[in-house]
PDB file of N, CA and C in Angstrom:
ATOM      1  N   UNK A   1      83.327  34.080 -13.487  1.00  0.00           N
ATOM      2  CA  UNK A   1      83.775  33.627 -14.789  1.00  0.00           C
ATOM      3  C   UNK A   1      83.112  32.276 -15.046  1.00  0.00           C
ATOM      4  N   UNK A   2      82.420  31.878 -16.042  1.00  0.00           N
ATOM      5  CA  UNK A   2      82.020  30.826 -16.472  1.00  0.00           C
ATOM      6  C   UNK A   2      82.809  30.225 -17.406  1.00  0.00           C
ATOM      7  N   UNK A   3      82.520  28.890 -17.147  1.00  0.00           N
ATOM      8  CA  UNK A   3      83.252  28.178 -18.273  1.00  0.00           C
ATOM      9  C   UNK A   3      84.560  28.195 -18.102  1.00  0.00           C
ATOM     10  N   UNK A   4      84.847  28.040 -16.747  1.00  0.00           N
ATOM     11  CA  UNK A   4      86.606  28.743 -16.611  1.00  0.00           C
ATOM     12  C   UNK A   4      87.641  27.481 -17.253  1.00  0.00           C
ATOM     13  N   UNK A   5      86.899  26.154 -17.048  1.00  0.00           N
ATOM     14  CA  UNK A   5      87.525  25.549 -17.398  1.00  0.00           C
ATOM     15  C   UNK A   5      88.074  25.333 -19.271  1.00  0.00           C
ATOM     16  N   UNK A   6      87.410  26.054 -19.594  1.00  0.00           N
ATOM     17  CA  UNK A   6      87.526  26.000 -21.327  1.00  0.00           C
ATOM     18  C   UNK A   6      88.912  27.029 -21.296  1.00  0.00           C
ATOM     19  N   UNK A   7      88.933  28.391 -20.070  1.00  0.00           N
ATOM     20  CA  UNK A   7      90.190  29.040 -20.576  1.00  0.00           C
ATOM     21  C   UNK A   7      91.444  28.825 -20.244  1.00  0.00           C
ATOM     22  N   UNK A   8      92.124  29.668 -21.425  1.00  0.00           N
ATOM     23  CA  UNK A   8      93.495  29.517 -21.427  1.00  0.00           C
ATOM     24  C   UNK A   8      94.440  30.294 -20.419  1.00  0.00           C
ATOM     25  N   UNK A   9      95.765  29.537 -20.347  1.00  0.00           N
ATOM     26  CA  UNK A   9      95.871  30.262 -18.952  1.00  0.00           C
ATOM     27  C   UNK A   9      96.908  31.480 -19.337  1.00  0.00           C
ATOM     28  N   UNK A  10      96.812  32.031 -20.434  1.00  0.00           N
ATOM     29  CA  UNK A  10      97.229  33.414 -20.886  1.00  0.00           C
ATOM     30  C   UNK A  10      96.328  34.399 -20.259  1.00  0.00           C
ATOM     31  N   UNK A  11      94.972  34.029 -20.388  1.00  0.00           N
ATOM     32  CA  UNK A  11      93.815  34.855 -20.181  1.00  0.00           C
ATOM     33  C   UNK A  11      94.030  35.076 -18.686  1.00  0.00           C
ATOM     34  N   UNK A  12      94.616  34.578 -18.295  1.00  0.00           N
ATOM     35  CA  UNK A  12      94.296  34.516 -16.299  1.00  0.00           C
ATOM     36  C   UNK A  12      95.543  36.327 -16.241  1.00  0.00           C
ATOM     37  N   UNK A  13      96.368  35.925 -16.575  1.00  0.00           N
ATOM     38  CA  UNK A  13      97.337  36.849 -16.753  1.00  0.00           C
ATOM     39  C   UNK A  13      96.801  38.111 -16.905  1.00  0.00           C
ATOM     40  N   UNK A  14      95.847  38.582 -18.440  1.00  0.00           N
ATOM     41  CA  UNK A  14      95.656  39.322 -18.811  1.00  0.00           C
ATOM     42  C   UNK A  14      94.470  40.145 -17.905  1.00  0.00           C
ATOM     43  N   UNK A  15      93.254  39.233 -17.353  1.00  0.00           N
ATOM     44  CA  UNK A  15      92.452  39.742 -16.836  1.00  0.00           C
ATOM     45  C   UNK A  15      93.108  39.899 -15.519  1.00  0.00           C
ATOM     46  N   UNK A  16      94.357  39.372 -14.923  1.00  0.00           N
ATOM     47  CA  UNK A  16      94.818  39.653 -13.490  1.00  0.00           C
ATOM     48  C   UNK A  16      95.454  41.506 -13.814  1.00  0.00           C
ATOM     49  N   UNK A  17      96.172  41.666 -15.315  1.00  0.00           N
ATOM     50  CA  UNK A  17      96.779  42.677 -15.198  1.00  0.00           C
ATOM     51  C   UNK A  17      95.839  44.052 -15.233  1.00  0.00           C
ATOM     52  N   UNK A  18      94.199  43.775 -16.327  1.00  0.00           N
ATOM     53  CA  UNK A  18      93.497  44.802 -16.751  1.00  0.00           C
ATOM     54  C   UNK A  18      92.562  45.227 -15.417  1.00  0.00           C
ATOM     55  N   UNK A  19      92.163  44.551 -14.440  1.00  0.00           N
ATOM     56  CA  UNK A  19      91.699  44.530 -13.451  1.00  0.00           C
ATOM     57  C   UNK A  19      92.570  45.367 -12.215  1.00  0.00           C
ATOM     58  N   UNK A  20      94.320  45.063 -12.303  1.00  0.00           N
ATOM     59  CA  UNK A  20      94.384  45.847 -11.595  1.00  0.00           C
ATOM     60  C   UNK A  20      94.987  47.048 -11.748  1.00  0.00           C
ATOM     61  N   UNK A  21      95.272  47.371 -12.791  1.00  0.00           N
ATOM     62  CA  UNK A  21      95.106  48.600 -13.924  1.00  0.00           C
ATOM     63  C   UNK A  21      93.460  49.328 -13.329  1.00  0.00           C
ATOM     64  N   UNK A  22      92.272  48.936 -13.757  1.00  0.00           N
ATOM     65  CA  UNK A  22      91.660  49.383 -13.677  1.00  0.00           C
ATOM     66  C   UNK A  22      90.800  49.721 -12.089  1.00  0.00           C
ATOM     67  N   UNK A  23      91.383  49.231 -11.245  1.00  0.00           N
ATOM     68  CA  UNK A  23      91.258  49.421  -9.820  1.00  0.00           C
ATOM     69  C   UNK A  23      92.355  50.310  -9.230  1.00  0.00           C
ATOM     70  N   UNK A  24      93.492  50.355 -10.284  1.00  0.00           N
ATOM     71  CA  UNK A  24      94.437  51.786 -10.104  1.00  0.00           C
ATOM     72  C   UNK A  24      95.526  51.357  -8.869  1.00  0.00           C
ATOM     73  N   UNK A  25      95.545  50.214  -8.652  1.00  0.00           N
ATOM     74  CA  UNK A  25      96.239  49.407  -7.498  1.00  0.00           C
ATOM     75  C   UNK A  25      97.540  49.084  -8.507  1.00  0.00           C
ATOM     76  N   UNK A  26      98.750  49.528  -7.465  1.00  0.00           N
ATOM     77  CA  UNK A  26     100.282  49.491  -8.287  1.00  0.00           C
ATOM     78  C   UNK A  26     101.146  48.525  -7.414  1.00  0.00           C
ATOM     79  N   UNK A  27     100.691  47.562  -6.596  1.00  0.00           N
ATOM     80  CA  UNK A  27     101.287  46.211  -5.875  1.00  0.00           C
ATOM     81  C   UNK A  27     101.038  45.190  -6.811  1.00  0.00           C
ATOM     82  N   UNK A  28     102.359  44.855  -6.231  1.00  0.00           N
ATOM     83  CA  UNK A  28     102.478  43.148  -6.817  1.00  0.00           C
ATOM     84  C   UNK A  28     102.082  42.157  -6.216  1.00  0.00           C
ATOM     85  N   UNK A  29     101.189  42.776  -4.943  1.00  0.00           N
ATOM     86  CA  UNK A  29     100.674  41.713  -4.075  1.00  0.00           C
ATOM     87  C   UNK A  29      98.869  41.794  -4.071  1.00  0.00           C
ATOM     88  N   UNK A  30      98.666  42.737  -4.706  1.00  0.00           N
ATOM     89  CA  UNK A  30      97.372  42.670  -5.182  1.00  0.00           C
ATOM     90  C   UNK A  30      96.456  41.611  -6.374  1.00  0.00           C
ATOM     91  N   UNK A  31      96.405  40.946  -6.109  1.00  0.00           N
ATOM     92  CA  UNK A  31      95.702  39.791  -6.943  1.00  0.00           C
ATOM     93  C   UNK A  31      94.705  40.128  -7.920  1.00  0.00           C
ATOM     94  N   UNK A  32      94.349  40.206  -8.985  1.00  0.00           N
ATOM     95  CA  UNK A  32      93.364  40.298  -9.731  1.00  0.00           C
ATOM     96  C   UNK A  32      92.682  42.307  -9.020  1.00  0.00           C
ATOM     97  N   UNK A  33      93.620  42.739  -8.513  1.00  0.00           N
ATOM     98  CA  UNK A  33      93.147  44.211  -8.445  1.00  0.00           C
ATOM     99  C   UNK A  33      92.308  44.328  -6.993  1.00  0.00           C
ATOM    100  N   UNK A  34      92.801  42.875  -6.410  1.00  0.00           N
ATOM    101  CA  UNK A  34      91.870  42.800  -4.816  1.00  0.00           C
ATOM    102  C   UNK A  34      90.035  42.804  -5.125  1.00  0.00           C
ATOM    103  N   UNK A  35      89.813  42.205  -6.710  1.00  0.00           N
ATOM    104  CA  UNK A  35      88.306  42.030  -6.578  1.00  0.00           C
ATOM    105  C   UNK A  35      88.002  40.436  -6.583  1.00  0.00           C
ATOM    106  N   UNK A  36      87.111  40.360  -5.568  1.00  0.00           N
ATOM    107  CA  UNK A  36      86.529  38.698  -6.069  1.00  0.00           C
ATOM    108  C   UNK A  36      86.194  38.286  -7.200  1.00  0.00           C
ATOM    109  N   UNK A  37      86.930  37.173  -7.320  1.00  0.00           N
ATOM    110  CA  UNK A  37      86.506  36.097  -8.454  1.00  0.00           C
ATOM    111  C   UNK A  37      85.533  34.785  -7.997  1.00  0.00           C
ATOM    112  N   UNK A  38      84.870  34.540  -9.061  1.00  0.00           N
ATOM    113  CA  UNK A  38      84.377  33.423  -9.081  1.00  0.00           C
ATOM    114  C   UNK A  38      84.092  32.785 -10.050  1.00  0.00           C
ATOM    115  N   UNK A  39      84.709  31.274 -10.273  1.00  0.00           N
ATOM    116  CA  UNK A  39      85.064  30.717 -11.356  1.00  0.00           C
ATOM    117  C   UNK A  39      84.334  29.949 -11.471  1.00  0.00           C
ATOM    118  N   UNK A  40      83.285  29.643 -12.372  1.00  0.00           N
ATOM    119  CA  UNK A  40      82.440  28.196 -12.422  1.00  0.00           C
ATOM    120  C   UNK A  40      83.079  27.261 -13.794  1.00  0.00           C
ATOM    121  N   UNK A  41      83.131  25.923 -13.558  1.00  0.00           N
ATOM    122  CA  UNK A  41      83.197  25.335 -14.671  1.00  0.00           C
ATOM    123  C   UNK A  41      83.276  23.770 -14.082  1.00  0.00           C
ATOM    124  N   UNK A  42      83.212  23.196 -15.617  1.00  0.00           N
ATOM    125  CA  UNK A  42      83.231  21.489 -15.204  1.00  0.00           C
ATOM    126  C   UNK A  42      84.402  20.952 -16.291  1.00  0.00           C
ATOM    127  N   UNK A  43      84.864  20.525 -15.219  1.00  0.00           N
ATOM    128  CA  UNK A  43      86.500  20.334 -15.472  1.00  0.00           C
ATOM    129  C   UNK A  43      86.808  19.178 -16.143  1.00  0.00           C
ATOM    130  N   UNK A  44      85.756  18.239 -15.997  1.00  0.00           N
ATOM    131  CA  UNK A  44      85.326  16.880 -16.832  1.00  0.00           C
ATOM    132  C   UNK A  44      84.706  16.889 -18.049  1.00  0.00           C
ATOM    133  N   UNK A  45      84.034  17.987 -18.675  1.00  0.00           N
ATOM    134  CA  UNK A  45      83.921  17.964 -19.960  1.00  0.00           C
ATOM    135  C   UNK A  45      84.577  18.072 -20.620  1.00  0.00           C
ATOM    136  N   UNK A  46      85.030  19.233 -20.838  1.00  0.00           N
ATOM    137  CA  UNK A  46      86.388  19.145 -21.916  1.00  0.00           C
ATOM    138  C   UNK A  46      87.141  20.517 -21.779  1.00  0.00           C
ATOM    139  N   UNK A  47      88.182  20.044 -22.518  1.00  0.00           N
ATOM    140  CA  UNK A  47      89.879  20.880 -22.207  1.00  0.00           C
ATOM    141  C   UNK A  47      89.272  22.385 -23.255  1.00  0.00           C
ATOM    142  N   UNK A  48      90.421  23.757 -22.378  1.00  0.00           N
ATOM    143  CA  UNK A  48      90.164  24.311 -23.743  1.00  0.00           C
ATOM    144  C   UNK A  48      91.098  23.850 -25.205  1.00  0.00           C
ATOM    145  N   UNK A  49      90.456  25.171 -25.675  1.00  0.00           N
ATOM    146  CA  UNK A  49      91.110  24.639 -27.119  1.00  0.00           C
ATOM    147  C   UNK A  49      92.339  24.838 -27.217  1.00  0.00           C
ATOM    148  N   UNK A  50      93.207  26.189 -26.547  1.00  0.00           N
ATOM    149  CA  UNK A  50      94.698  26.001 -26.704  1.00  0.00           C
ATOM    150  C   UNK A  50      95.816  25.582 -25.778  1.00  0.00           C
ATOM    151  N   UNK A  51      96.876  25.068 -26.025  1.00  0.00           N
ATOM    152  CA  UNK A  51      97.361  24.124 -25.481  1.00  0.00           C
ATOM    153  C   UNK A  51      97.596  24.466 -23.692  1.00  0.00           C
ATOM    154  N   UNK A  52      97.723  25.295 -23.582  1.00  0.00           N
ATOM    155  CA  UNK A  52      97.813  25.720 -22.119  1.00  0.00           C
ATOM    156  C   UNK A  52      96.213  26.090 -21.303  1.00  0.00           C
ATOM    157  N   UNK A  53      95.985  25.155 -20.614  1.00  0.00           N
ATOM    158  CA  UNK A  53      95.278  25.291 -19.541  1.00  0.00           C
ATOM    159  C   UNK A  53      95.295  26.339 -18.173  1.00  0.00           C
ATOM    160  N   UNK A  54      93.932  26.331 -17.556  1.00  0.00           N
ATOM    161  CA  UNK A  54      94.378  27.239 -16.238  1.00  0.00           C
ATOM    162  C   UNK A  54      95.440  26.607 -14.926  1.00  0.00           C
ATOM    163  N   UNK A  55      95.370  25.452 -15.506  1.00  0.00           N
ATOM    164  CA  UNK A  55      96.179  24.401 -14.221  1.00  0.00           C
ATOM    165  C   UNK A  55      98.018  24.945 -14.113  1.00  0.00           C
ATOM    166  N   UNK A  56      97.968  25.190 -16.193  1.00  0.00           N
ATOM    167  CA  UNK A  56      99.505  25.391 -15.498  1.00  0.00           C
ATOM    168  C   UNK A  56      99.716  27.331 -14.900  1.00  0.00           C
ATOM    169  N   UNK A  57      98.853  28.103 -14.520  1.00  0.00           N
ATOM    170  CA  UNK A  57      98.917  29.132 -14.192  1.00  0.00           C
ATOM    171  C   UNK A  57      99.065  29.676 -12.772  1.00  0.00           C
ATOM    172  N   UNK A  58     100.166  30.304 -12.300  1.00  0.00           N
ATOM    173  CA  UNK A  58     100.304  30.267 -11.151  1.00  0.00           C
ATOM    174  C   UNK A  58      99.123  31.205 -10.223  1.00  0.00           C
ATOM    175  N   UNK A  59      98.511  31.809 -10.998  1.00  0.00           N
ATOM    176  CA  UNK A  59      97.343  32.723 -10.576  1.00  0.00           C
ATOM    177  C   UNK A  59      96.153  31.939 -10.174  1.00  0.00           C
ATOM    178  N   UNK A  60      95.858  30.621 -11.018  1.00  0.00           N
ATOM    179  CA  UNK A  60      94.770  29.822 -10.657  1.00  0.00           C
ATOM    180  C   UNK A  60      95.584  29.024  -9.404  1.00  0.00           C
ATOM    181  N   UNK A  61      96.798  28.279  -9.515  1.00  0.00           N
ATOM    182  CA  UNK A  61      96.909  27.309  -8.188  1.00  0.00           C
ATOM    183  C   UNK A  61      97.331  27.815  -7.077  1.00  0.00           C
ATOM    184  N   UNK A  62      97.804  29.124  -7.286  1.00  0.00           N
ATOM    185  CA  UNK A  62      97.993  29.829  -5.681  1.00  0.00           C
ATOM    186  C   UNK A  62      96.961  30.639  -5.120  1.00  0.00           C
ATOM    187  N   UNK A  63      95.873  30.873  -5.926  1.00  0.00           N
ATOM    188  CA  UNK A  63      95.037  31.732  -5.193  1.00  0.00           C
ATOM    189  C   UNK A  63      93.473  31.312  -5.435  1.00  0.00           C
ATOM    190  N   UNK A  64      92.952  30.336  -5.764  1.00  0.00           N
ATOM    191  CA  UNK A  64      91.790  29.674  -5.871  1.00  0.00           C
ATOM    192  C   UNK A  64      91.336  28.529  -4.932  1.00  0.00           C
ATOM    193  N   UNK A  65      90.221  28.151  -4.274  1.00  0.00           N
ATOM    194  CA  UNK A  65      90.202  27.357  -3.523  1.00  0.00           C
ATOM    195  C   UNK A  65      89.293  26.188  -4.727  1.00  0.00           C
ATOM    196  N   UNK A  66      89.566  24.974  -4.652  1.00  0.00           N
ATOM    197  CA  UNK A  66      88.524  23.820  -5.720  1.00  0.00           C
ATOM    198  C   UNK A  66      87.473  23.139  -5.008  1.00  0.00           C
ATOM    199  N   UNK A  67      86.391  23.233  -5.168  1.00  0.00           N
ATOM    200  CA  UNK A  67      85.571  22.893  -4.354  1.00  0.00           C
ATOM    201  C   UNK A  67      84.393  22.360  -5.470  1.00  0.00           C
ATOM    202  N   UNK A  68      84.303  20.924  -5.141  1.00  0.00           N
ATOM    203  CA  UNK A  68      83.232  20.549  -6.174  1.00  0.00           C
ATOM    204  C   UNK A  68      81.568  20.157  -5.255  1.00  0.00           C
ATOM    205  N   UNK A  69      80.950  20.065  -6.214  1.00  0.00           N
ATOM    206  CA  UNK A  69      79.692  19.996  -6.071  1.00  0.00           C
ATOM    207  C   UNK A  69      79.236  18.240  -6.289  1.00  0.00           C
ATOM    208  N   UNK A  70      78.817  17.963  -5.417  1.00  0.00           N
ATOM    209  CA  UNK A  70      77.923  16.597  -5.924  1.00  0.00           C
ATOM    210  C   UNK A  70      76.671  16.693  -5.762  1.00  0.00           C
ATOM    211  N   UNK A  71      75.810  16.089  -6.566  1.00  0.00           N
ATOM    212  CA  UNK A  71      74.312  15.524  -6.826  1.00  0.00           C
ATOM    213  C   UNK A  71      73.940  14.386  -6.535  1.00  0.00           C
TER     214      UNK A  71
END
């Protein structure tokens, strides 16, 4: 996912539910449908546009590791 930081954290929800819908997986312990994610973004440019961020989503802070990059 690019740009993760621009989304909203409705979206985390939705792509956690269509993913595991579409991997046909019926646990509640299956995360995003048991496929890897990978989230790029820069968290210092700017917020998204609606008021909820991925920060307050329990899908991004329990199951993502943050790992930044320096130059």
């Amino acid at each position: 996912v690019d740009e993760v930081s621009l989304i909203q954290a409705g979206l985390w929800g939705a792509m956690h539910s269509r993913l595991t819908q579409i991997m046909g997986i019926h646990s509640n312990t299956a995360i995003f449908g048991n496929v890897g994610i990978i989230a790029i973004g820069d968290f210092y440019q700017c917020s998204p546009v609606a008021s909820s961020s991925i920060y307050s989503s329990l899908l991004w802070s329990d199951h993502f590791e943050y790992v930044e990059l320096k130059i």
